[in-house]
C-alpha atoms as a PDB file:
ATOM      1  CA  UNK A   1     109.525 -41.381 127.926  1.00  0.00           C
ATOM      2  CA  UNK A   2     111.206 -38.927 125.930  1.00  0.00           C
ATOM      3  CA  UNK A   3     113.186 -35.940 127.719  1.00  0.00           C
ATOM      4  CA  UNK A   4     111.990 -32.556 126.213  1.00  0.00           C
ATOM      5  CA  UNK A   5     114.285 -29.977 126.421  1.00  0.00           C
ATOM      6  CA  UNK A   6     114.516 -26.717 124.883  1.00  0.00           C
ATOM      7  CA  UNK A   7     117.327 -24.425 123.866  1.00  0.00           C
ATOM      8  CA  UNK A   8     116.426 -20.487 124.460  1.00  0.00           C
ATOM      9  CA  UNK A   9     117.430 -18.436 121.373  1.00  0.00           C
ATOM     10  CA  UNK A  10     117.943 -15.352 122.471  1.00  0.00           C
ATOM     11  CA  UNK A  11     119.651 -13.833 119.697  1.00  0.00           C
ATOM     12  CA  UNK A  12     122.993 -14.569 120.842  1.00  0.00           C
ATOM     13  CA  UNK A  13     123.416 -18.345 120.788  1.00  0.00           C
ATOM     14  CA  UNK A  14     125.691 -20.796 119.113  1.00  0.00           C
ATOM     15  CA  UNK A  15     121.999 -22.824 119.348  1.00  0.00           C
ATOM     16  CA  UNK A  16     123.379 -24.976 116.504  1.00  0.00           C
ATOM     17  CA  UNK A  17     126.116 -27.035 117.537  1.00  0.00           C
ATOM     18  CA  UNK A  18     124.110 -27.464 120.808  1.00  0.00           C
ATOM     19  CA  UNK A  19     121.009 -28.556 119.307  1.00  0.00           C
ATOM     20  CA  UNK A  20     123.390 -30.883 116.604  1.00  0.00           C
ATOM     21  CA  UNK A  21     125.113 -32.349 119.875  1.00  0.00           C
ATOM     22  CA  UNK A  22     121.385 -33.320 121.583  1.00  0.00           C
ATOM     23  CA  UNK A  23     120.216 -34.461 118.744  1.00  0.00           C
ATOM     24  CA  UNK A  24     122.685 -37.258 118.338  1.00  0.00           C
ATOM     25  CA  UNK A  25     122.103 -38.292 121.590  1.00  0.00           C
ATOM     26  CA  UNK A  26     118.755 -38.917 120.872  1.00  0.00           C
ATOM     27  CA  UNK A  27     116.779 -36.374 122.686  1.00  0.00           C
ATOM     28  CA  UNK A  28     113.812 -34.372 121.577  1.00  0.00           C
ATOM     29  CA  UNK A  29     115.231 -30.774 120.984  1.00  0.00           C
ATOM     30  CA  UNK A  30     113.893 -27.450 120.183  1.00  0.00           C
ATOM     31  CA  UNK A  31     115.554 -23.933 119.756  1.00  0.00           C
ATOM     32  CA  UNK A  32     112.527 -21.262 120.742  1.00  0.00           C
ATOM     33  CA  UNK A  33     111.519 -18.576 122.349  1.00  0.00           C
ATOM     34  CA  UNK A  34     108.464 -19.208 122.273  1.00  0.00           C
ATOM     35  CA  UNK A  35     106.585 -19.344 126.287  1.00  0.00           C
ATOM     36  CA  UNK A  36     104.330 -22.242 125.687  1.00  0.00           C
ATOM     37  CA  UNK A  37     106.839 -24.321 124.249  1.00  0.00           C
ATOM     38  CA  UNK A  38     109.360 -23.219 127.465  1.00  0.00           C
ATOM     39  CA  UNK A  39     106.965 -24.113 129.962  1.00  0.00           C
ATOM     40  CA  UNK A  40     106.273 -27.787 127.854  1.00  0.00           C
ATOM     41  CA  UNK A  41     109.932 -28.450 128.200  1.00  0.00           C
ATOM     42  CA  UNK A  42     111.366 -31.038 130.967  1.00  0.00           C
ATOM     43  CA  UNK A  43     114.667 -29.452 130.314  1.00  0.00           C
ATOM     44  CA  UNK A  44     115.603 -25.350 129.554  1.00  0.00           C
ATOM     45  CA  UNK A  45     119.487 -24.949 128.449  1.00  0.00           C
ATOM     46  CA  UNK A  46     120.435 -21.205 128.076  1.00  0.00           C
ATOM     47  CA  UNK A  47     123.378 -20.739 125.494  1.00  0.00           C
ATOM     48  CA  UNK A  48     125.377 -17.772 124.721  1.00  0.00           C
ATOM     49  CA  UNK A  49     127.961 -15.894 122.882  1.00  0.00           C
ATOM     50  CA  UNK A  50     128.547 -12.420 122.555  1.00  0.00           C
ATOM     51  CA  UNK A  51     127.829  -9.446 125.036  1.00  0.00           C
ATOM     52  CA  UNK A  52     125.975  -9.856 128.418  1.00  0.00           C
ATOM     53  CA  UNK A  53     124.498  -6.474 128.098  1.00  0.00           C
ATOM     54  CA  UNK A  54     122.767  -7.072 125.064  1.00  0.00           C
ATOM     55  CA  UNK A  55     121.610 -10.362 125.627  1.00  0.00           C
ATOM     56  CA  UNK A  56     119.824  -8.990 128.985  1.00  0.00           C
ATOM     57  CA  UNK A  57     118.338  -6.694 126.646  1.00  0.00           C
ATOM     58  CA  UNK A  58     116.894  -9.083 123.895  1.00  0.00           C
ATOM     59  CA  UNK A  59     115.642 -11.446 127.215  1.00  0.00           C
ATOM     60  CA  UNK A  60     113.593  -8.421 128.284  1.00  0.00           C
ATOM     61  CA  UNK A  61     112.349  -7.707 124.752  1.00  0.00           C
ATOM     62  CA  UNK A  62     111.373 -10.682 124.505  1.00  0.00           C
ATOM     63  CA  UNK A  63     109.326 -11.154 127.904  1.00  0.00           C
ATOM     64  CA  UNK A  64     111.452 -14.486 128.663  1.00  0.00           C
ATOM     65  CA  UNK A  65     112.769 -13.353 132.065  1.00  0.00           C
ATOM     66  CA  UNK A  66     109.555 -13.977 134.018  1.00  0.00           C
ATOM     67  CA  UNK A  67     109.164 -16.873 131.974  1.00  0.00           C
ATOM     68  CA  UNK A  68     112.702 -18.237 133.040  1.00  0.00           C
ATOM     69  CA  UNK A  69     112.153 -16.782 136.969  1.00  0.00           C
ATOM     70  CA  UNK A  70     108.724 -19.015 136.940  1.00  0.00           C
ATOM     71  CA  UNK A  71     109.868 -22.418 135.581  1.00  0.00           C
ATOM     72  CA  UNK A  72     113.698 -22.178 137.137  1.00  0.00           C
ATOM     73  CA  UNK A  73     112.858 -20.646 140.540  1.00  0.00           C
ATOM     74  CA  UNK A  74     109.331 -21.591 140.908  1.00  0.00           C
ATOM     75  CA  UNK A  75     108.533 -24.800 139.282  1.00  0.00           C
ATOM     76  CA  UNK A  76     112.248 -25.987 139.685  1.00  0.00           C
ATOM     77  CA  UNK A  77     112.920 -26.995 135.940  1.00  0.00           C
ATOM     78  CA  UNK A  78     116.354 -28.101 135.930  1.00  0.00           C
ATOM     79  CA  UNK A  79     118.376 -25.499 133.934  1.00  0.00           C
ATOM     80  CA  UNK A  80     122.324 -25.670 132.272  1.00  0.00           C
ATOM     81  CA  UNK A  81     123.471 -22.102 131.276  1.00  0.00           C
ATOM     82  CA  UNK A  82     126.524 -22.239 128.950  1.00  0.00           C
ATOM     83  CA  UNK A  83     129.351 -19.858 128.659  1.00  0.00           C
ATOM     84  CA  UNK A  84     127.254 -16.764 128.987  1.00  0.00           C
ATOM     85  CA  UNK A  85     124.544 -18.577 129.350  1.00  0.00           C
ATOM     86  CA  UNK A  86     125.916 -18.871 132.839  1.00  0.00           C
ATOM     87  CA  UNK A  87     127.285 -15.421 133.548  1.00  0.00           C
ATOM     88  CA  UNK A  88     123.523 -14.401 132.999  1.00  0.00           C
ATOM     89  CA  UNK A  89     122.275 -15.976 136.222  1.00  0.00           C
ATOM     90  CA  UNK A  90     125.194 -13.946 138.495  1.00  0.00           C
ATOM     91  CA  UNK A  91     123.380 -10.632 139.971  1.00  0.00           C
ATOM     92  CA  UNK A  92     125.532  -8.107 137.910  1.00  0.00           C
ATOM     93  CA  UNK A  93     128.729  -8.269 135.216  1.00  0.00           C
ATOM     94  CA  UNK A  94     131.152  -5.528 134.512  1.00  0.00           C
ATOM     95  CA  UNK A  95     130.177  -6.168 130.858  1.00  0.00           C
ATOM     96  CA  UNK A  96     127.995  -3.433 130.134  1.00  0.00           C
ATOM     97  CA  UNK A  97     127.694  -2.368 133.520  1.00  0.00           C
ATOM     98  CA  UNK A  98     124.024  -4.974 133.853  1.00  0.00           C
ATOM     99  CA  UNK A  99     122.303  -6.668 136.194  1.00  0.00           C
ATOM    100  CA  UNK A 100     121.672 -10.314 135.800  1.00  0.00           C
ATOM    101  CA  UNK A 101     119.287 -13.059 136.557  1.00  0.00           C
ATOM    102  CA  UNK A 102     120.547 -12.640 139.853  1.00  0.00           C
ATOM    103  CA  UNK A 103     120.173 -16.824 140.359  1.00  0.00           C
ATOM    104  CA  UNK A 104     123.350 -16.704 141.790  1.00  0.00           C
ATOM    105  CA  UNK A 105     124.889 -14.285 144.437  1.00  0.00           C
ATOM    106  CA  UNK A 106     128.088 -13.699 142.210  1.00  0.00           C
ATOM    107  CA  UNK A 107     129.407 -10.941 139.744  1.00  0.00           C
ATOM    108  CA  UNK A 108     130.973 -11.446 136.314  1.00  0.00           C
ATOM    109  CA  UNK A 109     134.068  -9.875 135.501  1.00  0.00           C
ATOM    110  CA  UNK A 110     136.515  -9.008 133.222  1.00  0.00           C
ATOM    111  CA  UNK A 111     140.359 -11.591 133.516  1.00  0.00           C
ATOM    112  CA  UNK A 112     143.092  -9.545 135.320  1.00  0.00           C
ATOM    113  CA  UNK A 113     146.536 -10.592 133.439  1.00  0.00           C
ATOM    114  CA  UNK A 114     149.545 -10.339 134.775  1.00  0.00           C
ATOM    115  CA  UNK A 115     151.326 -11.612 132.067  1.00  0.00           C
ATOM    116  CA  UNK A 116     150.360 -10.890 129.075  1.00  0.00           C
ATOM    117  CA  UNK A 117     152.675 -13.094 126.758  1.00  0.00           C
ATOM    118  CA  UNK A 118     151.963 -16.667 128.617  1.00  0.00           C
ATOM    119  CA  UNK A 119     147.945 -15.754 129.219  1.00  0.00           C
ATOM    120  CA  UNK A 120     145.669 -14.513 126.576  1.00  0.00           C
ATOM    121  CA  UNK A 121     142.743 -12.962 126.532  1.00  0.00           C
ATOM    122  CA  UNK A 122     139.745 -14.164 125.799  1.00  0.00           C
ATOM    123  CA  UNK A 123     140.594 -17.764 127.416  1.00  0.00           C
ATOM    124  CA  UNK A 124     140.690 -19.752 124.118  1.00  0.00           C
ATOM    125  CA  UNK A 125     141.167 -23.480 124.240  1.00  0.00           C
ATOM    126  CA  UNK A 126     141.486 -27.100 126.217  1.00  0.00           C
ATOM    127  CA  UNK A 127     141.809 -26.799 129.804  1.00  0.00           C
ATOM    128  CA  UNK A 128     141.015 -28.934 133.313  1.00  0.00           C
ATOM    129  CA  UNK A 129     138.299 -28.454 135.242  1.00  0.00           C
ATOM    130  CA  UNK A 130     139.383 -29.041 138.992  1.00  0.00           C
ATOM    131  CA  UNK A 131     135.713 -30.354 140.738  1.00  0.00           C
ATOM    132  CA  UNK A 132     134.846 -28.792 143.997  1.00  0.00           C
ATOM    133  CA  UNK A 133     131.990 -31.291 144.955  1.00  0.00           C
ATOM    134  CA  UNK A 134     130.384 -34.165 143.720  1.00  0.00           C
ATOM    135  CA  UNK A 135     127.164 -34.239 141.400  1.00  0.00           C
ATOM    136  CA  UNK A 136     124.871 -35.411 139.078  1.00  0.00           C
ATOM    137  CA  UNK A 137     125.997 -33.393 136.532  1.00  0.00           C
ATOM    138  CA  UNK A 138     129.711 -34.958 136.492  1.00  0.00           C
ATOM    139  CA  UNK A 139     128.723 -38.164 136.776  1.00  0.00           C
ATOM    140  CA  UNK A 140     131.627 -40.766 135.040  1.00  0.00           C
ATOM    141  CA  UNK A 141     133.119 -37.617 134.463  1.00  0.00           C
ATOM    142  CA  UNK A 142     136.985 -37.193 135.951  1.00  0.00           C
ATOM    143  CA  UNK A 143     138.732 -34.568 138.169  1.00  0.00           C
ATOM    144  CA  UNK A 144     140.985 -32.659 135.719  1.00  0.00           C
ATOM    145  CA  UNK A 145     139.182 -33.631 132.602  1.00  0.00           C
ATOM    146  CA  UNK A 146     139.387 -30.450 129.700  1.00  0.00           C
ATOM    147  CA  UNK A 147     136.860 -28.488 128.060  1.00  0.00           C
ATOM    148  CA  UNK A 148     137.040 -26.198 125.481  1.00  0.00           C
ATOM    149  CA  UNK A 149     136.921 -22.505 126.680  1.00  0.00           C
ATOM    150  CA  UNK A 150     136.839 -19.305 125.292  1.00  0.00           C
ATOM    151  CA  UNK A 151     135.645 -16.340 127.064  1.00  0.00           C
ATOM    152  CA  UNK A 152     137.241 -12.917 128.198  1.00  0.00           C
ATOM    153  CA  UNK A 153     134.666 -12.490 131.115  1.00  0.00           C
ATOM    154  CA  UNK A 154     134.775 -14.903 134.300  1.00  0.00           C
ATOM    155  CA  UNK A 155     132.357 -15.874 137.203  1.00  0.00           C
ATOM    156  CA  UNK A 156     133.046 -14.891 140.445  1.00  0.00           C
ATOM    157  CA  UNK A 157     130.980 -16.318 143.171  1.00  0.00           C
ATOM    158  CA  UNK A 158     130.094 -15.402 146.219  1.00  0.00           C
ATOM    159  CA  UNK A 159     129.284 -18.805 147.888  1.00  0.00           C
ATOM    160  CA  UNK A 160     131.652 -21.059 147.786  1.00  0.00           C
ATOM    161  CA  UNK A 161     129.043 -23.878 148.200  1.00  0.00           C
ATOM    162  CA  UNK A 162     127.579 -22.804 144.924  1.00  0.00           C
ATOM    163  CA  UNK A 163     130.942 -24.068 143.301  1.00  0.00           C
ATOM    164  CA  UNK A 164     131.140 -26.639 141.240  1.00  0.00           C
ATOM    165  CA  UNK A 165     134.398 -26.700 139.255  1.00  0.00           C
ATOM    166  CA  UNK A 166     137.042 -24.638 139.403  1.00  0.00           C
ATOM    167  CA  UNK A 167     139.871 -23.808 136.311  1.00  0.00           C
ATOM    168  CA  UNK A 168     143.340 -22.472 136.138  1.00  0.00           C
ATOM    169  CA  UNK A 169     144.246 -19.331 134.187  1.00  0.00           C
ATOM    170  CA  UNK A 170     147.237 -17.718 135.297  1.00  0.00           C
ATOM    171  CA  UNK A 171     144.848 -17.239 138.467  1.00  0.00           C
ATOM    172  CA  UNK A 172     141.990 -19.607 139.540  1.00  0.00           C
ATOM    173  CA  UNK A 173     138.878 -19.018 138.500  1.00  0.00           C
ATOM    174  CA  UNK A 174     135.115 -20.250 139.120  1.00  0.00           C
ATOM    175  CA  UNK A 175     134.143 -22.674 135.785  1.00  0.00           C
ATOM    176  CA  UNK A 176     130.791 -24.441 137.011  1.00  0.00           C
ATOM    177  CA  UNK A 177     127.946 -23.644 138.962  1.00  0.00           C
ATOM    178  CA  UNK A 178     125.531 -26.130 141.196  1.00  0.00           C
ATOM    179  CA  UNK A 179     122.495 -24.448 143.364  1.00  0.00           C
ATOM    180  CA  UNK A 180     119.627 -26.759 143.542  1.00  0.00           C
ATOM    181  CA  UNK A 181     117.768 -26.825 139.813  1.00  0.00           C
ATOM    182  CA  UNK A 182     120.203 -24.332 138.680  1.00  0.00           C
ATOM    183  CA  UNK A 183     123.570 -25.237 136.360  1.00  0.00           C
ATOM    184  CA  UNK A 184     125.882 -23.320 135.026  1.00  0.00           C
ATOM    185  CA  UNK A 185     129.352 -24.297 133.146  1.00  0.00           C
ATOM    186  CA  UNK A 186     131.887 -21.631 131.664  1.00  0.00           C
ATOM    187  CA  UNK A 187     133.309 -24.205 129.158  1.00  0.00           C
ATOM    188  CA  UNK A 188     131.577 -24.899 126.091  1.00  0.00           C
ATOM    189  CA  UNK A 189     130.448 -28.869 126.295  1.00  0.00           C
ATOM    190  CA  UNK A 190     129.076 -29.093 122.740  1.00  0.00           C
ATOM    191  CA  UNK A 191     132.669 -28.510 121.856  1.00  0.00           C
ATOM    192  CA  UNK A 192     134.236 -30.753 123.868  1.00  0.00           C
ATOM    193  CA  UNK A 193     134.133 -34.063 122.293  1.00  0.00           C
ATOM    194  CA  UNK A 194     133.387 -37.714 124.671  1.00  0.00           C
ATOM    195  CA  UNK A 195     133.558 -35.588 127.926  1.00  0.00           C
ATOM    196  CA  UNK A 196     131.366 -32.657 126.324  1.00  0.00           C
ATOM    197  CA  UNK A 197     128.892 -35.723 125.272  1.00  0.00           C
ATOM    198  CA  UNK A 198     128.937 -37.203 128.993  1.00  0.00           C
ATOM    199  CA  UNK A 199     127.992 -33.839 130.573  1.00  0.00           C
ATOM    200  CA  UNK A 200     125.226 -32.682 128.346  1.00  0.00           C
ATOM    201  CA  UNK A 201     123.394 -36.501 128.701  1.00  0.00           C
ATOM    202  CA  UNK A 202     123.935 -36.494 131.985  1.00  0.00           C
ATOM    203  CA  UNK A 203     122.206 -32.937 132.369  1.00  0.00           C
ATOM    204  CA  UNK A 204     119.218 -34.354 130.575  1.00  0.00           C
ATOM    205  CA  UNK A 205     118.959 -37.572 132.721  1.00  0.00           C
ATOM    206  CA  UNK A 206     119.241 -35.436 136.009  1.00  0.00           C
END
């Protein structure tokens, strides 16, 4: 039977390239915010670029946080955030001083460079993903593989049993997130080529 999943479009998405990436693997996609079609879904990714403060904002306006709290924490849809699609479910981000989904007992903030010549910032590029524990989510998927990051904001979790992968960045930083139902990756998959491919199927197949 088909897998339904659906992409929230919140305003402040790269729901393209994600919805271009499902499609070729054959799934049955759709980019809404729309409740009934949410709650249909077997799947719920939650993309993101841009500012954490405003996309808490457009969320609330448009009534999808109790929607999200009901099928995520309630019905236990299985759920990937994506770059700040992930930094949404931490409690609170420096970024606009906000509060978050609070999914995850962990704050989001701003990189701390040392040096400023070697590290940029935001994170742009290939890099490894060290994995902290074994899952569903990685399956056929190596220790020190690289995904394509870019992001001037960074997870930092409070349980260590919550952590998934781990990435290098002049210091070490959280890049994935595993609590029950709940996913979260920093990297962007739907730019990252074969491996990108591998994680995104394997979310759908969880």
């Amino acid at each position: 039977m088909s897998k339904k999943v659906a992409i929230i479009d919140y305003g402040l998405g790269n729901h393209f390239s994600v919805q271009k990436k499902m499609n070729r693997l054959g799934y049955d996609v759709f980019t809404t915010n729309e409740i009934d079609i949410i709650q249909q879904s077997d799947k719920i990714i939650l993309p993101g670029v841009g500012h954490f403060g405003k996309a808490m904002e457009n969320l609330h306006q448009l009534n999808l946080i109790e929607t999200l709290n009901e099928e995520v924490l309630e019905k236990n849809k299985p759920i990937l955030g994506i770059c700040l699609g992930m930094q949404l479910m931490a409690s609170h981000s420096e970024e606009g001083n906000t509060e978050g989904l609070n999914w995850f007992d962990a704050t989001v903030e701003k990189f701390k460079i040392s040096d400023q010549l070697k590290y940029k910032v935001p994170h742009t590029g290939w890099n490894q993903v060290n994995i902290a524990k074994k899952s569903n989510l990685l399956h056929n998927i190596n220790n020190l593989s690289e995904f394509y990051f870019v992001h001037a904001y960074h997870f930092n979790c409070k349980d260590e049993t919550d952590v998934l992968c781990r990435t290098d960045y002049e210091s070490n930083f959280v890049s994935a997130v595993e609590h029950n139902n709940i996913f979260g990756v920093q990297f962007h998959p739907e730019k990252s080529h074969n491996v990108g491919m591998q994680l995104l199927k394997n979310f759908v197949e969880l």
